[in-house]
Protein backbone atom coordinates (compact mmCIF):
# COMPACT_ATOMS: atom_id res chain seq x y z
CA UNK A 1 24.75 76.56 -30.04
CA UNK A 2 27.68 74.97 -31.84
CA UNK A 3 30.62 74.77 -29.60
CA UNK A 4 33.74 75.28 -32.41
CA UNK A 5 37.00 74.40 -31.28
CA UNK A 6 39.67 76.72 -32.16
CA UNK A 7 43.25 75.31 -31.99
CA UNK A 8 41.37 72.46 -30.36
CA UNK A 9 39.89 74.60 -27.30
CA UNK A 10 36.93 74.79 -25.89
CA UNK A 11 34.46 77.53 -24.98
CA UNK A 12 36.14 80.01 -27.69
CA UNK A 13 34.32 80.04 -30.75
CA UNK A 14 29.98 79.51 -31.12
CA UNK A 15 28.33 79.05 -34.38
CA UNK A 16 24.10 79.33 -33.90
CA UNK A 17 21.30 77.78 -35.36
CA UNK A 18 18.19 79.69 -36.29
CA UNK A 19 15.13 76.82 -36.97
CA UNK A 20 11.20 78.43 -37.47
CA UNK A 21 8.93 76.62 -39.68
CA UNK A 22 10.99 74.16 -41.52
CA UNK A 23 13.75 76.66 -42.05
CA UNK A 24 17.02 77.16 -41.33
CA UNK A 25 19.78 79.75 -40.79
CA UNK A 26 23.40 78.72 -39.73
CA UNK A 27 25.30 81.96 -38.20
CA UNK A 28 29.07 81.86 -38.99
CA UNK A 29 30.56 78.33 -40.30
CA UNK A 30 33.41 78.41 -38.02
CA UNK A 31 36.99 76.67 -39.15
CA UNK A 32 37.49 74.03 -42.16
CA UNK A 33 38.95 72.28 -39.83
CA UNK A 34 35.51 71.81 -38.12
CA UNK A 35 33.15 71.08 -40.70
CA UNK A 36 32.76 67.64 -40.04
CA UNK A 37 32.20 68.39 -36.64
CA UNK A 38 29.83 70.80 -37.34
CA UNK A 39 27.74 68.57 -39.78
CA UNK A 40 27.45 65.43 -36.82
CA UNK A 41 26.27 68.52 -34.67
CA UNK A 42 23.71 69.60 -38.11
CA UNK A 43 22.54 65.91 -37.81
CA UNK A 44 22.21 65.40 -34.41
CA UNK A 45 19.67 68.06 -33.89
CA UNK A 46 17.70 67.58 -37.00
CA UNK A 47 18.93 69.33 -39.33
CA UNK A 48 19.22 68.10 -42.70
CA UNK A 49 19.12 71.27 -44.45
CA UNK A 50 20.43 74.89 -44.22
CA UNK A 51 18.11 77.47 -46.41
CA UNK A 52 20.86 80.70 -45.19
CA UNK A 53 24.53 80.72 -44.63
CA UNK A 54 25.16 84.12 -43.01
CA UNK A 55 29.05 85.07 -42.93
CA UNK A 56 29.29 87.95 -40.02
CA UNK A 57 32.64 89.22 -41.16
CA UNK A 58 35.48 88.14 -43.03
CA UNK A 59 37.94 86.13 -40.39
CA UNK A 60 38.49 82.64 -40.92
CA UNK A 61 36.98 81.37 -37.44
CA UNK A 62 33.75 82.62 -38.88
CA UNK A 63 34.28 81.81 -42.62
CA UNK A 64 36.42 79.28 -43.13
CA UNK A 65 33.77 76.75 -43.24
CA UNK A 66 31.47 78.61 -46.26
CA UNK A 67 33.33 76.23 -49.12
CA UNK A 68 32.76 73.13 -47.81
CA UNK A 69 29.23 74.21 -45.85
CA UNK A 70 28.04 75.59 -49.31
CA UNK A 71 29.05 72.63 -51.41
CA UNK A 72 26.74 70.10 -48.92
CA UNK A 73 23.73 72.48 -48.45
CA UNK A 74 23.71 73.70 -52.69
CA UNK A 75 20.11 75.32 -51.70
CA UNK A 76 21.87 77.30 -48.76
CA UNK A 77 22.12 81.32 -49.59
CA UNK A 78 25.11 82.80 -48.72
CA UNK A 79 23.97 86.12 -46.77
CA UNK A 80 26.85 88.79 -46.47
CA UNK A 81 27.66 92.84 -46.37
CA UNK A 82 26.92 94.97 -48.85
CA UNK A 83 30.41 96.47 -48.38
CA UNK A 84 31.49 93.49 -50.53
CA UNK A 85 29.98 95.18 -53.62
CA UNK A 86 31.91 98.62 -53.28
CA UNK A 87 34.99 96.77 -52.26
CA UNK A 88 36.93 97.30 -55.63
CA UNK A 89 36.45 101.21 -54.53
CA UNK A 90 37.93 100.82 -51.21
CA UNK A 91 41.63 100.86 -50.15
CA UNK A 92 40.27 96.76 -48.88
CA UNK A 93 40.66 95.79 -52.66
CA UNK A 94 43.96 94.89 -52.96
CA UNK A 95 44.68 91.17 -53.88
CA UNK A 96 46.52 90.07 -50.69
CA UNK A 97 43.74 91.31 -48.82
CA UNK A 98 41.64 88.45 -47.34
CA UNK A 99 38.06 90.79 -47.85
CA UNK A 100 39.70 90.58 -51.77
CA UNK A 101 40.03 87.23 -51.50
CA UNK A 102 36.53 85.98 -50.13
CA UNK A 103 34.81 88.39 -52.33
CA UNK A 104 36.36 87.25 -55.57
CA UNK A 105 35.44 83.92 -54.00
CA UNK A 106 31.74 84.39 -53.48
CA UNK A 107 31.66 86.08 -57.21
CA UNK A 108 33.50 83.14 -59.37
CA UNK A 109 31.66 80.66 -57.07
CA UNK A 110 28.41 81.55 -55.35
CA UNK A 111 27.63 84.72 -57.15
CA UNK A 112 24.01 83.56 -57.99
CA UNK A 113 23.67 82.35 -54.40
CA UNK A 114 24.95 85.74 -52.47
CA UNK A 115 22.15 88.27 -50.94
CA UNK A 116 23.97 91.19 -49.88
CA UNK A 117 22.36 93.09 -47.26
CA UNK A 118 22.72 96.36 -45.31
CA UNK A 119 21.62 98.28 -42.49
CA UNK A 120 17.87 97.64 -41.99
CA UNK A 121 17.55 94.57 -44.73
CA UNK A 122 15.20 91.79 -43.58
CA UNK A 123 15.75 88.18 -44.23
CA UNK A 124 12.32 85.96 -43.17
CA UNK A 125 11.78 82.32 -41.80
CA UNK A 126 7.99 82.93 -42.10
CA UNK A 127 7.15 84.68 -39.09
CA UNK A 128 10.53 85.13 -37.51
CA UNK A 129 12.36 88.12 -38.67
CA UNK A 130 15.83 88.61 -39.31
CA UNK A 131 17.18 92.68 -38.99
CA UNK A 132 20.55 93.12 -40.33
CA UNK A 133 22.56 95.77 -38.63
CA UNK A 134 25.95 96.90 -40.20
CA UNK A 135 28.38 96.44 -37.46
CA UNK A 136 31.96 97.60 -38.55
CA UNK A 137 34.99 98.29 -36.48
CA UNK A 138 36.33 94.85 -35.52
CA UNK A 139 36.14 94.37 -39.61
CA UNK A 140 34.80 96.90 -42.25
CA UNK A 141 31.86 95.18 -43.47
CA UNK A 142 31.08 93.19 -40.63
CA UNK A 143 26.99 92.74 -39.60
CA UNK A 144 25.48 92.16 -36.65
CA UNK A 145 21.98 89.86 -37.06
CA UNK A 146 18.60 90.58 -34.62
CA UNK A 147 15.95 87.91 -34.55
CA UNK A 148 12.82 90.34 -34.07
CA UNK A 149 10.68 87.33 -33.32
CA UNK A 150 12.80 86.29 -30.28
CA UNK A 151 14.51 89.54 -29.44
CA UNK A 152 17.99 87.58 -29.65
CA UNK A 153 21.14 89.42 -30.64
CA UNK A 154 24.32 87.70 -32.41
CA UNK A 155 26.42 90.37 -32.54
CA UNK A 156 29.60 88.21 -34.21
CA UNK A 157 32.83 89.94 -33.26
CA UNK A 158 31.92 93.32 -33.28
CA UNK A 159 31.44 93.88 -29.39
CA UNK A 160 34.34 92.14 -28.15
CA UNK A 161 34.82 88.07 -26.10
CA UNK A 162 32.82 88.03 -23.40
CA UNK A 163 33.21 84.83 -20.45
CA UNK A 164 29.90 85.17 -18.82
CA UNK A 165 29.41 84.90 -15.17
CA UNK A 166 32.80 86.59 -14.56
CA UNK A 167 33.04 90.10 -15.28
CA UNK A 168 36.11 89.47 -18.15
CA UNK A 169 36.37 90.90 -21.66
CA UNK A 170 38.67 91.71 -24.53
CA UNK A 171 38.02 94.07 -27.60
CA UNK A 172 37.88 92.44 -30.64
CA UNK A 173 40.89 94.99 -31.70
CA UNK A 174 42.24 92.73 -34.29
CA UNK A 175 44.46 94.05 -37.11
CA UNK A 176 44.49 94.81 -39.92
CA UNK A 177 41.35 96.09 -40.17
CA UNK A 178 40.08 97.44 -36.65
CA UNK A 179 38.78 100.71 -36.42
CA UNK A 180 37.99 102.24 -33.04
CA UNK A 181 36.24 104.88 -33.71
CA UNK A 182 33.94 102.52 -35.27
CA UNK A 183 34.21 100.03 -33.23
CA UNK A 184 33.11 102.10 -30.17
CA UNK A 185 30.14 103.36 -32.26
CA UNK A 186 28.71 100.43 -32.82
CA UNK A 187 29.13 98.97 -28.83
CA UNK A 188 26.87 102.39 -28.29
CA UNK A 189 24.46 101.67 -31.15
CA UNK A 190 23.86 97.34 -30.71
CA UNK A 191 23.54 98.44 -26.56
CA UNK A 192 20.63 101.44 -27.79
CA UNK A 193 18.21 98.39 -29.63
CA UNK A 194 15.09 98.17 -27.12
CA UNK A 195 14.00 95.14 -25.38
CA UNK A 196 16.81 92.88 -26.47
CA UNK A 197 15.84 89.58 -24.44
CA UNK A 198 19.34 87.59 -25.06
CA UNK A 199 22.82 88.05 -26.82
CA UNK A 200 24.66 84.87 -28.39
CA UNK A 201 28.32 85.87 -28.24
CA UNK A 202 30.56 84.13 -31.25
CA UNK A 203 33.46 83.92 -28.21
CA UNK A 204 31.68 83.08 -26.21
CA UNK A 205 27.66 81.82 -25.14
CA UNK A 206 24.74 83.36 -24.54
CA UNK A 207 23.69 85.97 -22.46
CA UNK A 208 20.23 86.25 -20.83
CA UNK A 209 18.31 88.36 -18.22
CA UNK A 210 20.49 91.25 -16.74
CA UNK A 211 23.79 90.24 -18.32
CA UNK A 212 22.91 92.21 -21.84
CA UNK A 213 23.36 95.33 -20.68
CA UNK A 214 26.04 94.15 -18.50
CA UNK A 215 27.77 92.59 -21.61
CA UNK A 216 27.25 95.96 -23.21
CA UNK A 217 28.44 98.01 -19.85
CA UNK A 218 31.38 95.49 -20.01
CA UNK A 219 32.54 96.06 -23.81
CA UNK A 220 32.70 99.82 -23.27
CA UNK A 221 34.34 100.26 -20.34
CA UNK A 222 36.95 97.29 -21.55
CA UNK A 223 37.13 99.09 -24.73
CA UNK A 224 38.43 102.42 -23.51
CA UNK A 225 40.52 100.60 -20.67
CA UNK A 226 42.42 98.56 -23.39
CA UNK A 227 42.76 101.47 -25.22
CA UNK A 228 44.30 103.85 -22.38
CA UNK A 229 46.57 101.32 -21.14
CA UNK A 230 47.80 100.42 -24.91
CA UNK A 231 48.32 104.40 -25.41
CA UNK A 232 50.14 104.87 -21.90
CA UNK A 233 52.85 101.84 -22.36
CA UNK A 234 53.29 102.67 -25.75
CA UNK A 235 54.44 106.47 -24.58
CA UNK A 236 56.22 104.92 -21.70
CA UNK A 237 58.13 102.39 -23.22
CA UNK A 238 58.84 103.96 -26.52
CA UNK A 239 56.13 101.65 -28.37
CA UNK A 240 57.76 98.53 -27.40
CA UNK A 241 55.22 95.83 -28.11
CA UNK A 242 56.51 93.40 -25.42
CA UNK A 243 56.08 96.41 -22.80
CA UNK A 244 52.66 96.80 -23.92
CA UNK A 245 51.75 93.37 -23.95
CA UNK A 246 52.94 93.05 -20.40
CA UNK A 247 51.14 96.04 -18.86
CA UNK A 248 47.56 94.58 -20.44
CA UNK A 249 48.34 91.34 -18.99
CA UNK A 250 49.50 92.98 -15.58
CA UNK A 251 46.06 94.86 -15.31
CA UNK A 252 43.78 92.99 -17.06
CA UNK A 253 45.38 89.75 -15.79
CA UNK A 254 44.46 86.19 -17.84
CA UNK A 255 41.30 85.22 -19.07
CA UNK A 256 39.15 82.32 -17.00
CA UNK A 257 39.72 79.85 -20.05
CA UNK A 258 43.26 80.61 -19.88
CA UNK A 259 43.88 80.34 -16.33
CA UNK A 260 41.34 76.77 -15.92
CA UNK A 261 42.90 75.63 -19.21
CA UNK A 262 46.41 76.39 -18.02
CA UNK A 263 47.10 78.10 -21.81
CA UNK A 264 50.41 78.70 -22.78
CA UNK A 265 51.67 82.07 -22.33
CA UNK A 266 52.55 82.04 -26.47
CA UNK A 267 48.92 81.76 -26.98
CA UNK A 268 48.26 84.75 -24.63
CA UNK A 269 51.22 86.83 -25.92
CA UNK A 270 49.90 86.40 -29.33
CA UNK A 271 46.24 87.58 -28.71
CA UNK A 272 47.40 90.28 -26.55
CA UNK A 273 50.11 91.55 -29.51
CA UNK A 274 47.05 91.27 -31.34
CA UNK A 275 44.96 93.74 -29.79
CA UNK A 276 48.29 96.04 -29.32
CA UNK A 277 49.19 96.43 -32.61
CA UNK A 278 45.33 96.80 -33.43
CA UNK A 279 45.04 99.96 -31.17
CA UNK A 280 48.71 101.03 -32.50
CA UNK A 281 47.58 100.79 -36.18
CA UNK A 282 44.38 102.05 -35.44
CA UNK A 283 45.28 105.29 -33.68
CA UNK A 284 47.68 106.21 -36.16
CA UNK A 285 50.82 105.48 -34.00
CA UNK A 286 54.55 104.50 -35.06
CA UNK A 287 55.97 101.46 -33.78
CA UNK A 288 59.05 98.95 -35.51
CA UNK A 289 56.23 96.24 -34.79
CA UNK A 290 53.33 98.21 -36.79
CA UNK A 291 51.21 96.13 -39.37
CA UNK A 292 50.06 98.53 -42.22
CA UNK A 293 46.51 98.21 -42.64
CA UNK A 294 46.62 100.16 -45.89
């Protein structure tokens, strides 16, 4: 496990490192910004190689790393969603739309390199499986990856940030693309795959023993919590974000990162907005602060 800094924190963002037989899988690239990072990590382990480059979803935490990643490693595949190749179809296709943008990216670029896979699809490293789950909610076309071998989930965004140990959570209820209908699906489907030993959480670490189904307790019951209190202030206050904000952060109170990190509240405000206006968007209600996901 890669520990990615995000606005130069740590314990927020993990990239993972599949190695069986000589070959190689890199989960999510993480930020341009920490490509170079990521490469002393690459080296330091061993790894002089990469034979996949799978891209969970479409955010640039997870993504932003593919140009520079797929420019050092030219015999890496770049493994993404199928949704990619209906995307002109979708409402998604629009130009200023960042799934637009990657897509026409990976076509002018990487075209030749790109296995798009769906629900069920299989990528091998000999004996160690790879099951590719579609995933959406947090992002249309976002997958979820199962290594059959090792029973080991990485789920990417698509069940929410998890701090193990501690019993805290967010939903991944991002706009402009969250969907919670979706979203909630796919909590109940990833938590209904037998036997799954371990979890690796992109935010953040892994999860062992009896914390998977507690990760997967945790992500439902945070989901629908987030989700009443968003709906409640938003009919109390009259949809005023700030309101909104300040009953999540009144109930669900500040993360353990934030709190041993001393974060500023800007940083807070700005994920918990976030999550607002993704439930706002998402549920079809009118606000001065709603972001048009269409």
């Amino acid at each position: 496990m890669f520990d990615c800094l995000i606005y130069n924190m740590k314990e927020q963002m993990a990239l993972f490192v599949i190695e069986n037989n000589g070959k190689t899988v890199l989960i999510d690239t993480g930020t341009s910004s920490e490509v170079d990072s990521l490469l002393n990590y690459l080296q330091n382990i061993g790894i002089d190689h990469l034979d996949y480059i799978f891209s969970t979803h479409v955010h640039v935490d997870h993504i932003g790393g593919v140009k520079r990643l797929s420019t050092q490693f030219p015999e890496a595949k770049i493994v993404v969603s199928k949704f990619y190749q209906k995307l002109p179809e979708t409402k998604f296709a629009k130009k200023e739309s960042d799934l637009a943008e990657y897509h026409e990216y990976l076509v002018q670029n990487l075209e030749n390199r790109v296995i798009y896979v769906g629900e069920g699809d299989i990528i091998s490293l000999d004996d160690l499986k790879l099951e590719i789950y579609t995933a959406p909610g947090h992002t249309p076309e976002h997958i979820a990856i199962l290594d059959r071998k090792n029973m080991n989930l990485f789920p990417g965004d698509s069940i929410g940030g998890h701090h193990l140990g501690s019993g805290f959570s967010r939903p991944t209820a991002y706009p402009p693309y969250f969907n919670h209908e979706s979203y909630y699906k796919t909590v109940k489907k990833l938590s209904q795959i037998d036997n799954i030993k371990s979890i690796s959480l992109a935010h953040f670490g892994v999860a062992t023993g009896p914390e998977v189904q507690e990760v997967f307790k945790i992500s439902e019951g945070v989901f629908k919590a987030y989700k009443d209190t968003v709906v409640e202030s938003y009919q109390k206050n009259n949809g005023d974000l700030n309101s909104i904000i300040n009953a999540l952060l009144d109930k669900f109170g500040r993360s353990p990162n934030e709190i041993r990190h001393n974060r500023p509240d800007s940083l807070i405000f700005r994920t918990l907005g976030g999550i607002s206006i993704g439930f706002i968007n998402a549920l079809g209600l009118k606000s001065k602060f709603r972001v048009d996901s269409k």
